[in-house]
N, C-alpha and C. Protein backbone atom coordinates (compact mmCIF):
# COMPACT_ATOMS: atom_id res chain seq x y z
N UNK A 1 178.21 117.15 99.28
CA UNK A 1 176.81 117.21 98.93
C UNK A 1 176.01 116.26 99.82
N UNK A 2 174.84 116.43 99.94
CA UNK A 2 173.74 115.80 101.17
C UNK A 2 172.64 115.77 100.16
N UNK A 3 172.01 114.68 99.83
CA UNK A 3 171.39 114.02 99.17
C UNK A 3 169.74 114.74 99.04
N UNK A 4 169.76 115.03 100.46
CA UNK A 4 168.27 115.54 100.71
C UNK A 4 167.95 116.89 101.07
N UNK A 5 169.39 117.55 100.74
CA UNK A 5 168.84 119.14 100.92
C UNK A 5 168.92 119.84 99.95
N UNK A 6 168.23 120.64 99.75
CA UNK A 6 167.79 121.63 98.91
C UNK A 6 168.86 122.36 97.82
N UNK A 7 169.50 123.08 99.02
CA UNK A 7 170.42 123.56 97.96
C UNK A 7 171.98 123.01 97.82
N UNK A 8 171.87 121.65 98.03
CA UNK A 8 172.69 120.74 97.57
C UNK A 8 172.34 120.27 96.27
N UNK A 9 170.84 120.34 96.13
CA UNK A 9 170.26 119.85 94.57
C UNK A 9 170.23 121.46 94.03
N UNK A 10 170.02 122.04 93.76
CA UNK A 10 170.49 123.27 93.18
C UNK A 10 171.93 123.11 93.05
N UNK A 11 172.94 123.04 94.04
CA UNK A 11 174.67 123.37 93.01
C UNK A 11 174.80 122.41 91.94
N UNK A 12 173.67 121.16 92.24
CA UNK A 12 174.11 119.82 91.58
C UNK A 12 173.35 120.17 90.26
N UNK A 13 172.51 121.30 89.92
CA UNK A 13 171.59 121.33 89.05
C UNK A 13 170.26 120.48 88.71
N UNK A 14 169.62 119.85 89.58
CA UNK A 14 168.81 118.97 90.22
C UNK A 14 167.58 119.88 89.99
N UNK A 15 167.82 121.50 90.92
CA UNK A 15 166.39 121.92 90.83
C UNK A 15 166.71 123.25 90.18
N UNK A 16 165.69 123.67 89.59
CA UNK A 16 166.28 125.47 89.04
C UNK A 16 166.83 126.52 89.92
N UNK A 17 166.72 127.40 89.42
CA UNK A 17 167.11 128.38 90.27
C UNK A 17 167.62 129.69 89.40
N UNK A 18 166.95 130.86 89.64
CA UNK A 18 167.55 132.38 88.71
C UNK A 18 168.94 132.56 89.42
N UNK A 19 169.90 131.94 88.82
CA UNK A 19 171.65 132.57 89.43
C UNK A 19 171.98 134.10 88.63
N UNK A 20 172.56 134.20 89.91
CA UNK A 20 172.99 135.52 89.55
C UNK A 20 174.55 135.65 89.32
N UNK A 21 175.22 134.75 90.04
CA UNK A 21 176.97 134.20 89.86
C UNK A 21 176.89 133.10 90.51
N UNK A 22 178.07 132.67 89.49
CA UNK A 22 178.83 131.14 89.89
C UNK A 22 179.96 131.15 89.98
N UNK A 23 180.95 130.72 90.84
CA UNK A 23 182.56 129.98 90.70
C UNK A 23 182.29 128.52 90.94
N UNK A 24 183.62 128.00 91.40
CA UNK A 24 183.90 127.30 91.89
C UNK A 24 183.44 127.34 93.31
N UNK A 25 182.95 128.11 94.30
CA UNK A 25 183.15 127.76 95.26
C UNK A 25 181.68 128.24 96.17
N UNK A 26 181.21 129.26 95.40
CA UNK A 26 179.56 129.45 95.60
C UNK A 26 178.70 129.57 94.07
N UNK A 27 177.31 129.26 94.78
CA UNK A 27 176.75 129.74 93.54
C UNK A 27 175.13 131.00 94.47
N UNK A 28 175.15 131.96 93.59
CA UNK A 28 173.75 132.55 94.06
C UNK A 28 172.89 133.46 93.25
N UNK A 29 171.80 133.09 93.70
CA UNK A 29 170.64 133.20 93.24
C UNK A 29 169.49 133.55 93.98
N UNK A 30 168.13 134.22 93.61
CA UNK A 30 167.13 134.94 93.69
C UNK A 30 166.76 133.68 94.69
N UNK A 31 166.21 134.84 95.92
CA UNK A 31 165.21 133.49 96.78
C UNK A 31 163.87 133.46 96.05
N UNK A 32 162.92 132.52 96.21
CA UNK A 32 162.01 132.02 96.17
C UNK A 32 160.84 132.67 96.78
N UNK A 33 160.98 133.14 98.08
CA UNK A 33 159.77 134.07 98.96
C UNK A 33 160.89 135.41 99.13
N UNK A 34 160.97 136.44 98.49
CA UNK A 34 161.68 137.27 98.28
C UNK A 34 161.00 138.20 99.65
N UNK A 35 162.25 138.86 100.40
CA UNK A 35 161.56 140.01 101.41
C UNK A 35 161.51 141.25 101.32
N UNK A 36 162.03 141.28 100.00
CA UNK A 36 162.38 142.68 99.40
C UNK A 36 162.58 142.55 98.02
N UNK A 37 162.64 144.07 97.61
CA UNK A 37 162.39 144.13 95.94
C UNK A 37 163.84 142.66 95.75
N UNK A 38 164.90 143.03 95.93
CA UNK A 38 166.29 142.55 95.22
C UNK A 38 166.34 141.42 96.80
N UNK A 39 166.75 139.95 96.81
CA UNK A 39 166.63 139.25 97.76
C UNK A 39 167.10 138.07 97.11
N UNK A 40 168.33 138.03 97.36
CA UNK A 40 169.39 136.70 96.56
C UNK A 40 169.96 136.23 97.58
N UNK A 41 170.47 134.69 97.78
CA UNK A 41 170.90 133.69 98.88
C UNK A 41 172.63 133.23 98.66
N UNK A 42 173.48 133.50 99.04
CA UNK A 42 174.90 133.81 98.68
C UNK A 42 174.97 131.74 99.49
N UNK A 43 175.56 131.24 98.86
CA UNK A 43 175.35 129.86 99.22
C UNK A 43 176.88 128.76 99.05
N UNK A 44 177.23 128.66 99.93
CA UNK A 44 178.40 127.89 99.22
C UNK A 44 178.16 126.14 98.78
N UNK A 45 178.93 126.08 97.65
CA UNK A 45 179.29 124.46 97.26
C UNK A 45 179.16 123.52 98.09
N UNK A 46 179.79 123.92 99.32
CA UNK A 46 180.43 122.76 100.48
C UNK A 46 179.21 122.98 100.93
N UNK A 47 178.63 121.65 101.52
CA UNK A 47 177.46 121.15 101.96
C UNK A 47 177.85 121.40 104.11
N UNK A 48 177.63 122.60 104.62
CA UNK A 48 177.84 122.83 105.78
C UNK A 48 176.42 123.10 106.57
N UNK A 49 175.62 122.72 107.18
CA UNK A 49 174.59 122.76 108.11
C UNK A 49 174.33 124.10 108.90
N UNK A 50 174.84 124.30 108.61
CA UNK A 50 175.17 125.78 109.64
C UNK A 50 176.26 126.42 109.71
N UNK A 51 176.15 128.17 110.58
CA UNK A 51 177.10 128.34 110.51
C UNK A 51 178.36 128.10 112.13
N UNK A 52 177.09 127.93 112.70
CA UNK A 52 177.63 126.45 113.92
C UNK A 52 178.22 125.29 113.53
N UNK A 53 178.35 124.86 112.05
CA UNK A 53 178.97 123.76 111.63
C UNK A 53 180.53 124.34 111.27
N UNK A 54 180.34 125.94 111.14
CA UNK A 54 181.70 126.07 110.64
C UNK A 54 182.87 126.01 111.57
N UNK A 55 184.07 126.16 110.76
CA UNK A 55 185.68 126.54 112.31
C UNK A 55 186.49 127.03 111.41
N UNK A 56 187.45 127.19 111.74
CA UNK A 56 188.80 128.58 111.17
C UNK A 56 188.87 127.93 109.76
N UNK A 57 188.47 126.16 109.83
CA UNK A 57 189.27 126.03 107.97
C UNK A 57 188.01 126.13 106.92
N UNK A 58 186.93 127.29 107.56
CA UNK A 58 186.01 127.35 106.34
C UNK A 58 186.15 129.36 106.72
N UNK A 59 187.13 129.91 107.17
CA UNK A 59 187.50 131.26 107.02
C UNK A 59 187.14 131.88 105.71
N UNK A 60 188.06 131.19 105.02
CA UNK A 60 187.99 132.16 103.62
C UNK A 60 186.88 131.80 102.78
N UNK A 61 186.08 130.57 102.93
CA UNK A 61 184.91 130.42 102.60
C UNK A 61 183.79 131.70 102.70
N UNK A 62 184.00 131.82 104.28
CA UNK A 62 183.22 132.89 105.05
C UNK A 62 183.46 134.10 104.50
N UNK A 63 184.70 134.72 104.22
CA UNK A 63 184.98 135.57 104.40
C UNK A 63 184.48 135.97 102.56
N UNK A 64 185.19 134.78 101.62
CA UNK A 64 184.78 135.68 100.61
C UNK A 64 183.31 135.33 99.86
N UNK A 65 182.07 134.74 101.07
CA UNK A 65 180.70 134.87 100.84
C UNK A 65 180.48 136.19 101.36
N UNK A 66 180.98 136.92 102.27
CA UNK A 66 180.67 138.30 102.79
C UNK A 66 181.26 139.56 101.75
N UNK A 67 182.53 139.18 101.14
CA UNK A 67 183.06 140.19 100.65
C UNK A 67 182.10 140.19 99.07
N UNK A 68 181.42 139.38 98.49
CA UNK A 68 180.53 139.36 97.31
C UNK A 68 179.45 139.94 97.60
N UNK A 69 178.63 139.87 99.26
CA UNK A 69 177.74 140.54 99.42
C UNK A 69 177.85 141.96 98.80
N UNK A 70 178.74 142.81 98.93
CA UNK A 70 178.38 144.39 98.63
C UNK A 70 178.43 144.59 96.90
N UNK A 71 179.23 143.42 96.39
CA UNK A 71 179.26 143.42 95.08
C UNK A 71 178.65 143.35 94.51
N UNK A 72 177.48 142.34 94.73
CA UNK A 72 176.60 141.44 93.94
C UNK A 72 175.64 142.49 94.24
N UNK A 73 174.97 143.29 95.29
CA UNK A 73 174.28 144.35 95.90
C UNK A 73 174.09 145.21 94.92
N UNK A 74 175.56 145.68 94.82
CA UNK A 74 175.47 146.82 93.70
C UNK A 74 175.39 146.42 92.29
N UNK A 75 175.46 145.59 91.95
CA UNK A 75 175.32 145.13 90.72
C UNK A 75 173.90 144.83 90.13
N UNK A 76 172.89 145.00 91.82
CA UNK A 76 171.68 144.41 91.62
C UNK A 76 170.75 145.75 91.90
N UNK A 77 171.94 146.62 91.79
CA UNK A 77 171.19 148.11 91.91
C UNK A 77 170.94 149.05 93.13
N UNK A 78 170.92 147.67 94.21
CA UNK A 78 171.75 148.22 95.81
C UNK A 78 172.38 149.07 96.08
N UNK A 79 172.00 150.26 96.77
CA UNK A 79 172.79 151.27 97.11
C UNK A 79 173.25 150.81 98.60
N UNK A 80 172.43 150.35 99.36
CA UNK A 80 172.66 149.93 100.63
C UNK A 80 171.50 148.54 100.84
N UNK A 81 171.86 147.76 101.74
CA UNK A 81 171.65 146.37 101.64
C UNK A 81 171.48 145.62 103.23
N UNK A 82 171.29 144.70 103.02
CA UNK A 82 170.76 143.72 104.65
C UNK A 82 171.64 142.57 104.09
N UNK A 83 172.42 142.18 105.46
CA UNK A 83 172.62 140.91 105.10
C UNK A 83 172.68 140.03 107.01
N UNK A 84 171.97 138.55 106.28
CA UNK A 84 171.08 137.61 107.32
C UNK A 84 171.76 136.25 107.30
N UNK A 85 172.14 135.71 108.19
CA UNK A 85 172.43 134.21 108.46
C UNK A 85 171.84 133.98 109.33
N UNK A 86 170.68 132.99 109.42
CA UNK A 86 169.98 132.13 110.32
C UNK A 86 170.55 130.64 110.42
N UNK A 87 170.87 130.66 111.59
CA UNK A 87 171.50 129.85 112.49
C UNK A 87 170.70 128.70 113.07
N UNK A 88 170.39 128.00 112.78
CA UNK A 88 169.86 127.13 113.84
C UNK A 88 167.69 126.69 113.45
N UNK A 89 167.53 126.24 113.99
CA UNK A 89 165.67 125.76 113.66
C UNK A 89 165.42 127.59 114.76
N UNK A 90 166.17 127.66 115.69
CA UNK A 90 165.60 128.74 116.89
C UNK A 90 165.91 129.82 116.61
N UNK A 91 166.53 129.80 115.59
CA UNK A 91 167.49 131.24 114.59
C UNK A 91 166.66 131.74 113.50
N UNK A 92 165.89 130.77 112.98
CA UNK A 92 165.05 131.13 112.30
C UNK A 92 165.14 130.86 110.75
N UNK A 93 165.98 129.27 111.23
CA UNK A 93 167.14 128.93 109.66
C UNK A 93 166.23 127.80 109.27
N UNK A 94 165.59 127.88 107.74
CA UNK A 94 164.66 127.14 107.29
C UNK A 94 165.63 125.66 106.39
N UNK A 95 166.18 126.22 105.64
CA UNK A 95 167.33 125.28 104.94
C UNK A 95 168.79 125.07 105.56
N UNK A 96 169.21 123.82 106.26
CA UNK A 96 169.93 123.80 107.10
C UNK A 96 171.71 123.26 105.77
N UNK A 97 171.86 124.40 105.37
CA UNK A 97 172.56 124.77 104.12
C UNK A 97 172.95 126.02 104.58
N UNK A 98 174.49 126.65 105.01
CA UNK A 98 174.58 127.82 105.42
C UNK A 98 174.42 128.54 104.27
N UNK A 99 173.59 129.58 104.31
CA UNK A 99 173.26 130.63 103.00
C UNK A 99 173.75 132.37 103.55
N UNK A 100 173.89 133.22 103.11
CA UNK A 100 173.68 134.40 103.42
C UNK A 100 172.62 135.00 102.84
N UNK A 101 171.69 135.78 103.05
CA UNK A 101 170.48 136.79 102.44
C UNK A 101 170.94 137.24 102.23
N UNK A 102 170.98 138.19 101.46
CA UNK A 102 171.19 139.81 101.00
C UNK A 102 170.00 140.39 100.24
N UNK A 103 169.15 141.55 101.10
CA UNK A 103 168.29 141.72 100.38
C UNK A 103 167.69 143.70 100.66
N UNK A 104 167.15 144.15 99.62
CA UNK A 104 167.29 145.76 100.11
C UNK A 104 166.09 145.90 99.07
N UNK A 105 165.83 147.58 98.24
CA UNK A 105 165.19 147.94 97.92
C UNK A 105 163.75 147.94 97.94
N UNK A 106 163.29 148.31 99.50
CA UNK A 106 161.93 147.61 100.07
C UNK A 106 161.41 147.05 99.66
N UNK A 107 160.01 146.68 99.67
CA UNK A 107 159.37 145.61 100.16
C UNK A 107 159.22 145.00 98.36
N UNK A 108 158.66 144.00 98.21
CA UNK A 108 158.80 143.13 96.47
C UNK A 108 157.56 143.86 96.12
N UNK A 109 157.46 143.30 94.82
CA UNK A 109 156.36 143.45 94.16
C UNK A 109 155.36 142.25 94.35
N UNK A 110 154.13 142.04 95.13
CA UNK A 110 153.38 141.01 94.66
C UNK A 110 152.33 141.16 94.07
């Protein structure tokens, strides 16, 4: 955990957040500026900066934040889905907390 980021205070329960699932090893929940109707942030526990911070011993980390994407999708009514990792300040990565997007059913309601 990193004291001053965001969704380090979210796993810690610090700040709210609409979750949609929890383990042990991620937790996720509804973004905040949603880009689409359904738009949830797949986020792991481990406090990693990027996904330039990662290497082979955060694999299965990786692997089973991707394999929940299609799950959590359909569960959220997703027939088909987007999924986004921003990389970097030049990537277009606002919370330097590796997250995945997953987000579909055009555009939100505002």
């Amino acid at each position: 955990m990193t004291a001053d980021c965001l969704f380090c205070k979210i796993v810690a329960g610090n700040i709210p957040a609409t979750t949609i699932y929890e383990d042990d090893d991620v937790i996720v929940f509804n973004d905040i500026k949603p880009m689409a109707k359904v738009h949830f942030l797949i986020v792991p526990k481990l406090h990693l900066d990027s996904l330039k911070s990662c290497d082979v011993s955060h694999q299965q980390l990786l692997g089973k934040m991707l394999l929940l994407a299609p799950k959590l999708a359909a569960e959220q009514g997703l027939q088909g889905f987007k999924t986004l990792i921003n990389t970097g300040r030049e990537g277009g990565q606002e919370v330097f907390h590796i997250h995945v997007h997953v987000f579909g059913g055009g555009l939100p309601n505002t």
